[in-house]
N, C-alpha and C. Protein backbone atom coordinates (compact mmCIF):
# COMPACT_ATOMS: atom_id res chain seq x y z
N UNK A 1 26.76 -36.23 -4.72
CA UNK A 1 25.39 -35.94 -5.09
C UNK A 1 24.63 -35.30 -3.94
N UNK A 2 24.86 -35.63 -2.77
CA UNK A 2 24.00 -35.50 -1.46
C UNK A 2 24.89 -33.33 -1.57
N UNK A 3 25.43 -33.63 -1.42
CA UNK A 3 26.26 -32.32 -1.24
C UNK A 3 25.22 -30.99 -2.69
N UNK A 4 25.34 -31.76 -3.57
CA UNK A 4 24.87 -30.90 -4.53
C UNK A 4 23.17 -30.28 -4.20
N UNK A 5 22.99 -31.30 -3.92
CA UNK A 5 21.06 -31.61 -3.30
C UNK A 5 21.32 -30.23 -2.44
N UNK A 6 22.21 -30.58 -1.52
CA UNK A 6 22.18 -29.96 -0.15
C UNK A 6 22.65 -27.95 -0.55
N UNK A 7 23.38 -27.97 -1.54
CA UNK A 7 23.68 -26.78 -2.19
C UNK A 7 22.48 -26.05 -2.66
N UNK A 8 21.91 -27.06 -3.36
CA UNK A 8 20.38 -26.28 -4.14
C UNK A 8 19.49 -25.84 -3.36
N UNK A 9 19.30 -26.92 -2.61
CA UNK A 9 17.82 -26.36 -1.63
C UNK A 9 18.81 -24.75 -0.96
N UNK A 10 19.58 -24.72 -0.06
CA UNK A 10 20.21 -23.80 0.03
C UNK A 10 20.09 -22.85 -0.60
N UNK A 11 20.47 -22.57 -2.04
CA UNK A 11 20.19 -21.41 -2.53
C UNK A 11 18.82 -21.52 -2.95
N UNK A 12 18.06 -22.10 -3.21
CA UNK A 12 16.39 -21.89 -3.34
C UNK A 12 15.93 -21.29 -1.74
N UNK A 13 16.29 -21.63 -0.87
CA UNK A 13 16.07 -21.05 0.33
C UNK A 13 16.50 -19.76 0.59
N UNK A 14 17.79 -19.54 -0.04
CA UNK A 14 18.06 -17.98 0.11
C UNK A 14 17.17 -17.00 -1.12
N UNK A 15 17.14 -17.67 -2.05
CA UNK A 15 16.35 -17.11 -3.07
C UNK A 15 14.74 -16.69 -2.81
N UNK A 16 13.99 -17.56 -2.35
CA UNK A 16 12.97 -17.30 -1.72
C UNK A 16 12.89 -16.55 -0.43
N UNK A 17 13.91 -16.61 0.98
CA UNK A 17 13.84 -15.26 1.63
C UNK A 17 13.94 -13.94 0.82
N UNK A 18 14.97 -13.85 0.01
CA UNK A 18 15.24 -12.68 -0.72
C UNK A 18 14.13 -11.97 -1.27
N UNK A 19 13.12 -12.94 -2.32
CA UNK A 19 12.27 -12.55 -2.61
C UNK A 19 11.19 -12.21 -2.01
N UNK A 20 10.55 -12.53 -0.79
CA UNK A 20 9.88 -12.56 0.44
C UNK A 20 10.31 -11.41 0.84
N UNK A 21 11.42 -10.75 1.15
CA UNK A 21 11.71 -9.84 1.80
C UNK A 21 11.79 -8.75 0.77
N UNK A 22 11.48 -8.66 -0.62
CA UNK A 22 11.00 -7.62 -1.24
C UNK A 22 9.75 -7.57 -1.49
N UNK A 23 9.12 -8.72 -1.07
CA UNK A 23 7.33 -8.35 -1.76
C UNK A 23 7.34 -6.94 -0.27
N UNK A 24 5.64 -6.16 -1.24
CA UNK A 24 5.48 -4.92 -0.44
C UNK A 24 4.36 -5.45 0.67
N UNK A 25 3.89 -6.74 0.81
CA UNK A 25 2.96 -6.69 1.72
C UNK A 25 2.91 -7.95 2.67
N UNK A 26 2.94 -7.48 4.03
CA UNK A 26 2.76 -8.55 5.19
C UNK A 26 1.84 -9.08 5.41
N UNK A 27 2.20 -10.25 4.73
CA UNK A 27 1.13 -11.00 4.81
C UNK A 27 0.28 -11.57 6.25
N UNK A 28 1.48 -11.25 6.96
CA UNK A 28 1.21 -11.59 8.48
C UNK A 28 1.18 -10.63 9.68
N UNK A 29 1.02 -9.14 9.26
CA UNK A 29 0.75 -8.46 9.80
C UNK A 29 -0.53 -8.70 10.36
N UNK A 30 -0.81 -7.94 11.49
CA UNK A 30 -1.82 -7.35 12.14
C UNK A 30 -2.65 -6.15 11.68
N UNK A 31 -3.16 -6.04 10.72
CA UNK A 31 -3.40 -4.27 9.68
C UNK A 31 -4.18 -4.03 10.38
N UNK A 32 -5.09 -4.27 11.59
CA UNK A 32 -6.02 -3.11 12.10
C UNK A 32 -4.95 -2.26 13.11
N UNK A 33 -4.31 -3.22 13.52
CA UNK A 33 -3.19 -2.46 14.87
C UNK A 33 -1.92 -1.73 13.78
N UNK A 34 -1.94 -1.99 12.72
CA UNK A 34 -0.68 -0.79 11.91
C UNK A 34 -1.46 0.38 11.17
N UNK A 35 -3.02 -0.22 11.37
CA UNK A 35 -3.92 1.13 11.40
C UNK A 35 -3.66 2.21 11.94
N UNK A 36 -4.39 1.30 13.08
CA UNK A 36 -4.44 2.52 14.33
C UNK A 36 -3.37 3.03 14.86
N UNK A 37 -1.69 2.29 14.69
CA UNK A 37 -0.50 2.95 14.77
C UNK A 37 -0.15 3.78 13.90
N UNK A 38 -0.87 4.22 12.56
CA UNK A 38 -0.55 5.18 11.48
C UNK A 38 -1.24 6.59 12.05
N UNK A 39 -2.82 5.96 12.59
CA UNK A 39 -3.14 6.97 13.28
C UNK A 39 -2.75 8.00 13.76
N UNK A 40 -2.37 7.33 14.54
CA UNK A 40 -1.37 7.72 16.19
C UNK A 40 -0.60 8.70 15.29
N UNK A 41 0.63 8.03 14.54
CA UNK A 41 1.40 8.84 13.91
C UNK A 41 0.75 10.18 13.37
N UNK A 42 0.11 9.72 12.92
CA UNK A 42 -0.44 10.65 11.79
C UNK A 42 -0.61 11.98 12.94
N UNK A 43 -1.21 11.15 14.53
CA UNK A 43 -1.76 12.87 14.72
C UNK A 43 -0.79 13.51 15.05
N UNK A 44 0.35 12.75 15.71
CA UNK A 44 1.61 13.57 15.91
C UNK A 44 2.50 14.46 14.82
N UNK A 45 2.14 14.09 13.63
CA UNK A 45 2.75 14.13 12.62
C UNK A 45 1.78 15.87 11.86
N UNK A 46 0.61 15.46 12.20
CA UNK A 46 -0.30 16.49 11.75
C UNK A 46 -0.74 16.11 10.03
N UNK A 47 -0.43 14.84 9.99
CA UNK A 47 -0.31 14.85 8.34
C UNK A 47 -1.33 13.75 8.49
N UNK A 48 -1.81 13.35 6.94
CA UNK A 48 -3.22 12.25 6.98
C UNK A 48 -2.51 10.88 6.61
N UNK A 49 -3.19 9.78 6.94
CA UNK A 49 -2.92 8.47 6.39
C UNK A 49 -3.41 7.80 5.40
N UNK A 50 -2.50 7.70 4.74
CA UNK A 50 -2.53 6.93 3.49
C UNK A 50 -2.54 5.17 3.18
N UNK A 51 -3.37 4.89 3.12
CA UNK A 51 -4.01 3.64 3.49
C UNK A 51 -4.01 2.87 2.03
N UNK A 52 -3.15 2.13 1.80
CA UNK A 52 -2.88 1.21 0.15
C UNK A 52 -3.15 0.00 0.48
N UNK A 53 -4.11 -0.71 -0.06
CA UNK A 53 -4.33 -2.16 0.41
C UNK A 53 -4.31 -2.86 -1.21
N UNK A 54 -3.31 -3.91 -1.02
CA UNK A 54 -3.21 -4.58 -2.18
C UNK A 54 -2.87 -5.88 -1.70
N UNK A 55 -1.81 -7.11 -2.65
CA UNK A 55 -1.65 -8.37 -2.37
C UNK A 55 -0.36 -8.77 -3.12
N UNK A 56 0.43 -9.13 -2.76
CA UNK A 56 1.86 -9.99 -3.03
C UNK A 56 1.69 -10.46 -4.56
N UNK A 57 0.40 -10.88 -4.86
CA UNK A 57 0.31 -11.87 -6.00
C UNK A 57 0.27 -10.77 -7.15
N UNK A 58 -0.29 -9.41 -6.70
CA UNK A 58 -0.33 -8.49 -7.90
C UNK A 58 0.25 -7.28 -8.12
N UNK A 59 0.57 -8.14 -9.62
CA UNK A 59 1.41 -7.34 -10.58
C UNK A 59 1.49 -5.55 -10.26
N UNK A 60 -0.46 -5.07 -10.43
CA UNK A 60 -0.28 -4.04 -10.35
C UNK A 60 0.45 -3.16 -8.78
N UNK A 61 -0.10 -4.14 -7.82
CA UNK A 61 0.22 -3.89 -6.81
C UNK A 61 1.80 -3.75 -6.29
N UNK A 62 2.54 -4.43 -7.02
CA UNK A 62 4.06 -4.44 -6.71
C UNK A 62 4.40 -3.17 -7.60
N UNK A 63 4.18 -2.90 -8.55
CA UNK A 63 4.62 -1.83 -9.66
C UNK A 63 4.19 -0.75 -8.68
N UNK A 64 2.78 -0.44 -7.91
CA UNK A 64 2.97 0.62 -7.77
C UNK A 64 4.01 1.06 -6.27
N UNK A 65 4.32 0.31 -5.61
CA UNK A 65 5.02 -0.09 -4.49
C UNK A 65 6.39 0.44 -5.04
N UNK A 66 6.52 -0.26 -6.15
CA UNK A 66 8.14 -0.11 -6.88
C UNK A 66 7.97 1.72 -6.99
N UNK A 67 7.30 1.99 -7.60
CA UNK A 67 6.64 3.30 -8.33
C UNK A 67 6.95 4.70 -6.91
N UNK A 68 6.39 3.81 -6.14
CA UNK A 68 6.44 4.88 -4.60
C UNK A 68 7.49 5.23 -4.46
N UNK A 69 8.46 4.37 -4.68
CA UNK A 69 9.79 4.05 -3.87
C UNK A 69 11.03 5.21 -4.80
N UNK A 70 10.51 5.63 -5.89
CA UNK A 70 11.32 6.34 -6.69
C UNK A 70 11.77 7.54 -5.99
N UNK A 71 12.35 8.34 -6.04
CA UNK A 71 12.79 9.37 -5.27
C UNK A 71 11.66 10.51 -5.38
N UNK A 72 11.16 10.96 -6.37
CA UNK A 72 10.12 12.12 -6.44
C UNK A 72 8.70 11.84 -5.73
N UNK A 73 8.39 10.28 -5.76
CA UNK A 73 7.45 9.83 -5.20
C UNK A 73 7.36 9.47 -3.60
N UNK A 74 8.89 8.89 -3.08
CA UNK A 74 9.10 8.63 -1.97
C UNK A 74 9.12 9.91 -1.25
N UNK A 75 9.19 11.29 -2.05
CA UNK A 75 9.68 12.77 -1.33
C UNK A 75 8.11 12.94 -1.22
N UNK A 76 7.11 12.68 -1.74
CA UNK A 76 6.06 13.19 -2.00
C UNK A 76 5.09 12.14 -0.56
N UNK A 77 5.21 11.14 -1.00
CA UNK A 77 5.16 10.38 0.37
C UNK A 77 5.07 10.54 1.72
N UNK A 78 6.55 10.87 1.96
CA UNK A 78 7.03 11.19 3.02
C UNK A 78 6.39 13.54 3.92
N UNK A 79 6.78 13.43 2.70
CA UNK A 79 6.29 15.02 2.78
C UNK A 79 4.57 15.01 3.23
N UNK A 80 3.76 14.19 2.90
CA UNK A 80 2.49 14.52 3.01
C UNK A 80 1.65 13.26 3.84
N UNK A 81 2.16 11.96 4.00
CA UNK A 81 1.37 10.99 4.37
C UNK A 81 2.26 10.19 5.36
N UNK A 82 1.29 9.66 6.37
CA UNK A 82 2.02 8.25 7.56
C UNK A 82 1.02 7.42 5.78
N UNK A 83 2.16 6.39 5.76
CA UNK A 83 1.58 5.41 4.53
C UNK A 83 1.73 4.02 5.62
N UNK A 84 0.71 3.21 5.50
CA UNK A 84 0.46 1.89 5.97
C UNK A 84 -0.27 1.40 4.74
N UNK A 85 0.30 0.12 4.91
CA UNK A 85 -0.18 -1.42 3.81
C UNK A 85 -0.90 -1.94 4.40
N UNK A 86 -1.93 -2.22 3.35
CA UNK A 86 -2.75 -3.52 4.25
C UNK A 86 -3.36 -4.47 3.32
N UNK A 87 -2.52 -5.78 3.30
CA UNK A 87 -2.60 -7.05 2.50
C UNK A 87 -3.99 -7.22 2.66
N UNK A 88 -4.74 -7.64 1.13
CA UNK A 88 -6.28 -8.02 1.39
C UNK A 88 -6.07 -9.74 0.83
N UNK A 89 -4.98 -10.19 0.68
CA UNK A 89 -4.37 -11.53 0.08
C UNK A 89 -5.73 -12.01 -1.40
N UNK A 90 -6.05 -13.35 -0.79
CA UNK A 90 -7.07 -13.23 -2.66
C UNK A 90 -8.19 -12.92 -2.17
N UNK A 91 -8.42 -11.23 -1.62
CA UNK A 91 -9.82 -10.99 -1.19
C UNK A 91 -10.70 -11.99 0.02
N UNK A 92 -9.55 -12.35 0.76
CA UNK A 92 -10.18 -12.94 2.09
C UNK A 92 -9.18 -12.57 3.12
N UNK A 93 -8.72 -11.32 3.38
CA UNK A 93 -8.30 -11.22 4.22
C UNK A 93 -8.36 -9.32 4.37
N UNK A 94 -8.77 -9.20 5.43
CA UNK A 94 -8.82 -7.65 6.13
C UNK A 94 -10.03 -6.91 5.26
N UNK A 95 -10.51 -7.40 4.65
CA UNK A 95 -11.93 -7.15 4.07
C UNK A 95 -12.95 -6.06 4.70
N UNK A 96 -13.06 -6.19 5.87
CA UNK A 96 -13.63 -5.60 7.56
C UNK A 96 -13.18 -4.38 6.74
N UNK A 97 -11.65 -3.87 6.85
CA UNK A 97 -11.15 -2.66 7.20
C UNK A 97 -11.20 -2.03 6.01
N UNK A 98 -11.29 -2.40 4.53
CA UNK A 98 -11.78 -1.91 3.64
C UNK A 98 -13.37 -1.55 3.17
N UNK A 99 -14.08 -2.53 4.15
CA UNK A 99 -15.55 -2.07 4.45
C UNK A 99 -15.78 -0.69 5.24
N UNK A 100 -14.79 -0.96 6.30
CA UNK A 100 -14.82 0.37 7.30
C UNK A 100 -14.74 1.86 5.93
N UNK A 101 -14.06 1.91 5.39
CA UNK A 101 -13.16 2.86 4.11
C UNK A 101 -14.15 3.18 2.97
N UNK A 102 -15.63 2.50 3.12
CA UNK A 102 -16.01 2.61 1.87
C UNK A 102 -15.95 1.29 0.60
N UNK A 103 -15.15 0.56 1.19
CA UNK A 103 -14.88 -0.77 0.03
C UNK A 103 -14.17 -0.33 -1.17
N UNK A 104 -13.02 0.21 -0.79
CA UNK A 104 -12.35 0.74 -2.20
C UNK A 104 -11.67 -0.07 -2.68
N UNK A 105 -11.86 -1.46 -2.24
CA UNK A 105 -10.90 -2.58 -2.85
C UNK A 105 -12.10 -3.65 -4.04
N UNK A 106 -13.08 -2.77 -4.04
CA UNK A 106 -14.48 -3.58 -4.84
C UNK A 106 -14.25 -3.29 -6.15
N UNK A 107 -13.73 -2.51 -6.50
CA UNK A 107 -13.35 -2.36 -8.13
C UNK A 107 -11.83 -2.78 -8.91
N UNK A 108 -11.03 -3.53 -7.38
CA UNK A 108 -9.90 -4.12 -7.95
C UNK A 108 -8.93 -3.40 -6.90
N UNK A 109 -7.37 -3.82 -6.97
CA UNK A 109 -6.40 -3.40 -6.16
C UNK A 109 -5.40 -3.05 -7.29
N UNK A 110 -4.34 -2.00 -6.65
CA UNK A 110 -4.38 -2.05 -5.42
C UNK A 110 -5.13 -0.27 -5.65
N UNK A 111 -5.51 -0.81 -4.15
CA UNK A 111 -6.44 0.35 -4.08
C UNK A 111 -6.06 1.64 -2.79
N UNK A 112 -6.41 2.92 -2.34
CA UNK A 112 -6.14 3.71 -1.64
C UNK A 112 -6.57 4.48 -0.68
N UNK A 113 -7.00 4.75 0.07
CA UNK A 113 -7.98 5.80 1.13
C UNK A 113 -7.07 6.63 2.14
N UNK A 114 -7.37 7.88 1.57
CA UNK A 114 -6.51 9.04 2.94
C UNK A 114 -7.15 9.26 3.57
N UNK A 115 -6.59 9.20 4.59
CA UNK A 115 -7.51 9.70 6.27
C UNK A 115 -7.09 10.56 7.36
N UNK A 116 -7.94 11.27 7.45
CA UNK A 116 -7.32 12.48 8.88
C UNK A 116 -6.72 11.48 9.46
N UNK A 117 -6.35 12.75 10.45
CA UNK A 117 -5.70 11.61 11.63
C UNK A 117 -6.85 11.20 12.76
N UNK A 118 -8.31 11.88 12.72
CA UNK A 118 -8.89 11.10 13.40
C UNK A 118 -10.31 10.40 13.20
N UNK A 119 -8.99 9.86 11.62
CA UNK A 119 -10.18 8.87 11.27
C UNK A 119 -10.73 8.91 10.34
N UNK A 120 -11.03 10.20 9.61
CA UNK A 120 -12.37 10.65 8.65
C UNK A 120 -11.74 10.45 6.96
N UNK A 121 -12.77 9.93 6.35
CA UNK A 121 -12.12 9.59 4.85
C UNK A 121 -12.21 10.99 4.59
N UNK A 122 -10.61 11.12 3.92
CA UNK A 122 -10.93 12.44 2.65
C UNK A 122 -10.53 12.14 1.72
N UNK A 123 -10.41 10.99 0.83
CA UNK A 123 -10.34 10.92 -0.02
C UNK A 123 -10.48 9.25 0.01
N UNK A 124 -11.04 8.66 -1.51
CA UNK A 124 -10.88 7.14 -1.54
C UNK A 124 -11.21 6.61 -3.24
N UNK A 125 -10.29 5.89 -3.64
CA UNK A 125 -10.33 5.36 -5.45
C UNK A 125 -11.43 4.41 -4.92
N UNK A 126 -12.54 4.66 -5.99
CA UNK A 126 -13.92 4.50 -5.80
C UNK A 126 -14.15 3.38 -7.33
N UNK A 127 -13.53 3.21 -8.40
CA UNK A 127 -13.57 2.60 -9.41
C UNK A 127 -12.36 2.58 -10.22
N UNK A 128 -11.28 1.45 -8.67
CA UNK A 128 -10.12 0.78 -9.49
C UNK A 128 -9.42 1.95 -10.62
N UNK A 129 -8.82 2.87 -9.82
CA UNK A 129 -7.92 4.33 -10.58
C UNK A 129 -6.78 3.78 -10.48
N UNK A 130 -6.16 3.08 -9.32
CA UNK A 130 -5.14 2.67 -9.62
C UNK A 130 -4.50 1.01 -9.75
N UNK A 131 -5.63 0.29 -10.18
CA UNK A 131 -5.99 -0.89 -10.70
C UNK A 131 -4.82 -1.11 -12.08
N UNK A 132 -4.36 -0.04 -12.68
CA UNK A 132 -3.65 -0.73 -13.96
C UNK A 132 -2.36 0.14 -13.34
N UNK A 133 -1.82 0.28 -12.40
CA UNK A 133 -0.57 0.96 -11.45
C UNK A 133 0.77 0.17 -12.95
N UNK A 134 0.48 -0.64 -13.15
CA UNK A 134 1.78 -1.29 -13.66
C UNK A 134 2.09 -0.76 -14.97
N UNK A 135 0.85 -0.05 -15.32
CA UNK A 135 0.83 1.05 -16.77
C UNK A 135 0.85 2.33 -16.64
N UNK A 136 1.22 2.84 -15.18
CA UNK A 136 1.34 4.68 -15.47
C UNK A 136 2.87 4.64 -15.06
N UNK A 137 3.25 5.30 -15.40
CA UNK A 137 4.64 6.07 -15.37
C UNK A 137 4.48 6.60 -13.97
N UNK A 138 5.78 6.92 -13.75
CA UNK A 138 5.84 7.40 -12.08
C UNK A 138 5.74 8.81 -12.13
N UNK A 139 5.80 9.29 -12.72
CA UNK A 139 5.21 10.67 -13.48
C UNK A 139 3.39 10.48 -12.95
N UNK A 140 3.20 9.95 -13.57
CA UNK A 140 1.21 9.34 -13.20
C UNK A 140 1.21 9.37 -11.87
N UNK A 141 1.55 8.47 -11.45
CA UNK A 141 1.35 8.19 -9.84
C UNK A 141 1.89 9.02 -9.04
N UNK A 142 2.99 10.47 -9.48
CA UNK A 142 2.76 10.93 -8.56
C UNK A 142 1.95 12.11 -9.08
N UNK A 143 1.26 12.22 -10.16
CA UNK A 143 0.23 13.42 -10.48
C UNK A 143 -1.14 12.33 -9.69
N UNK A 144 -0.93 11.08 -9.87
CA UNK A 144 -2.37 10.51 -9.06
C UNK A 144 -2.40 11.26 -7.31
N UNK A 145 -1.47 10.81 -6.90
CA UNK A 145 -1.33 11.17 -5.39
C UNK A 145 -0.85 12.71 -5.18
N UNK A 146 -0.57 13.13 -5.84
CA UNK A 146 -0.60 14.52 -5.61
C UNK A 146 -1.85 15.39 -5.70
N UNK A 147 -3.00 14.74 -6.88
CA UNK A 147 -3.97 15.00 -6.51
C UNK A 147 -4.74 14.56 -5.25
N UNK A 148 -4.65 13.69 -4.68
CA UNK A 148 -5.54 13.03 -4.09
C UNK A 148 -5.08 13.62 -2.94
N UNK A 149 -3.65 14.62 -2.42
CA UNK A 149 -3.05 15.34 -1.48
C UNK A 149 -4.40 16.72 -1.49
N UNK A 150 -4.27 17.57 -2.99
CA UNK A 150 -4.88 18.09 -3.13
C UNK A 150 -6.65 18.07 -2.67
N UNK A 151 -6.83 17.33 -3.23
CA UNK A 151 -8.66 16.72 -2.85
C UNK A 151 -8.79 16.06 -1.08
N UNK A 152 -7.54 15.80 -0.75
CA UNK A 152 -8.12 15.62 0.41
C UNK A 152 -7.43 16.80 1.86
N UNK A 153 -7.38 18.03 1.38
CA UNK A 153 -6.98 19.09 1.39
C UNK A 153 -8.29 20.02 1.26
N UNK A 154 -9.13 19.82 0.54
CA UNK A 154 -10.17 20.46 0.18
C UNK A 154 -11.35 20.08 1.55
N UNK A 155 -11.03 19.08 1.76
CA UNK A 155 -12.53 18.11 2.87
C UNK A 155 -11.65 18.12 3.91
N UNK A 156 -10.73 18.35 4.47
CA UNK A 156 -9.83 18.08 5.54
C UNK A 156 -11.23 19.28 6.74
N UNK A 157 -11.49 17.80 7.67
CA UNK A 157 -11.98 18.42 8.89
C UNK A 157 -11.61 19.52 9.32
């Protein structure tokens, strides 16, 4: 019996790293310092930062994470943005840095803001656009962010 006990917790323990190590957001990060390291990137990079702040617990927020990760989206990604996460957990955490942004996390998550690289919003979902992420097709999300490449292309310092 002791052996069996000792089996379960075991795999509940591996089961829960596993799952832990696919949610999309650190919960224990530092997000002002993977900010300002996207920055950085960004200026070396010449490209803007893409700033997604959502939470482990939501649905929409994992879908669109999943959604990124597709190949047309991850090309689109990579091609145009330094992308940093920044966990807002149940709306008590990193709050500050979505104030800094405009508060684009006030109409729901997960939410988005592109930024030069030194600094300046050019773009930000202003009334929860990608709030129902778990209902557009990856087709959507990447006509969402491809616009938002576009529009913040238009205001680029």
């Amino acid at each position: 019996m002791k052996k069996r006990t000792l089996l379960s917790t075991a795999f509940c323990l591996l089961l829960g790293s596993a799952f832990a190590a696919s949610l999309p957001y650190n919960e224990s990060a530092d997000a002002k310092a993977d900010v300002r390291a996207a920055l950085a990137a960004a200026q070396s990079a010449k490209k803007p930062v893409l700033v997604i702040f959502g939470a482990n617990w939501c649905e929409d927020c994992r879908a669109l994470d999943a959604s990124l990760k597709t190949t047309k989206n991850a090309e689109l990604m990579a091609s145009h943005f330094v992308v940093v996460k920044v966990d807002v957990g149940r709306f008590d955490r990193n709050l500050d840095i979505s104030s800094v942004y405009g508060e684009p996390t006030k109409k729901g998550i997960p939410a988005a803001v592109v930024l030069s690289p030194s600094n300046e919003i050019l773009y930000a979902t202003r009334a929860g656009e990608l709030s129902n992420a778990r209902r557009m097709s990856d087709t959507g999300v990447y006509d969402f962010f491809q616009s938002a490449v576009a529009t913040a292309a238009k205001v680029k310092p």
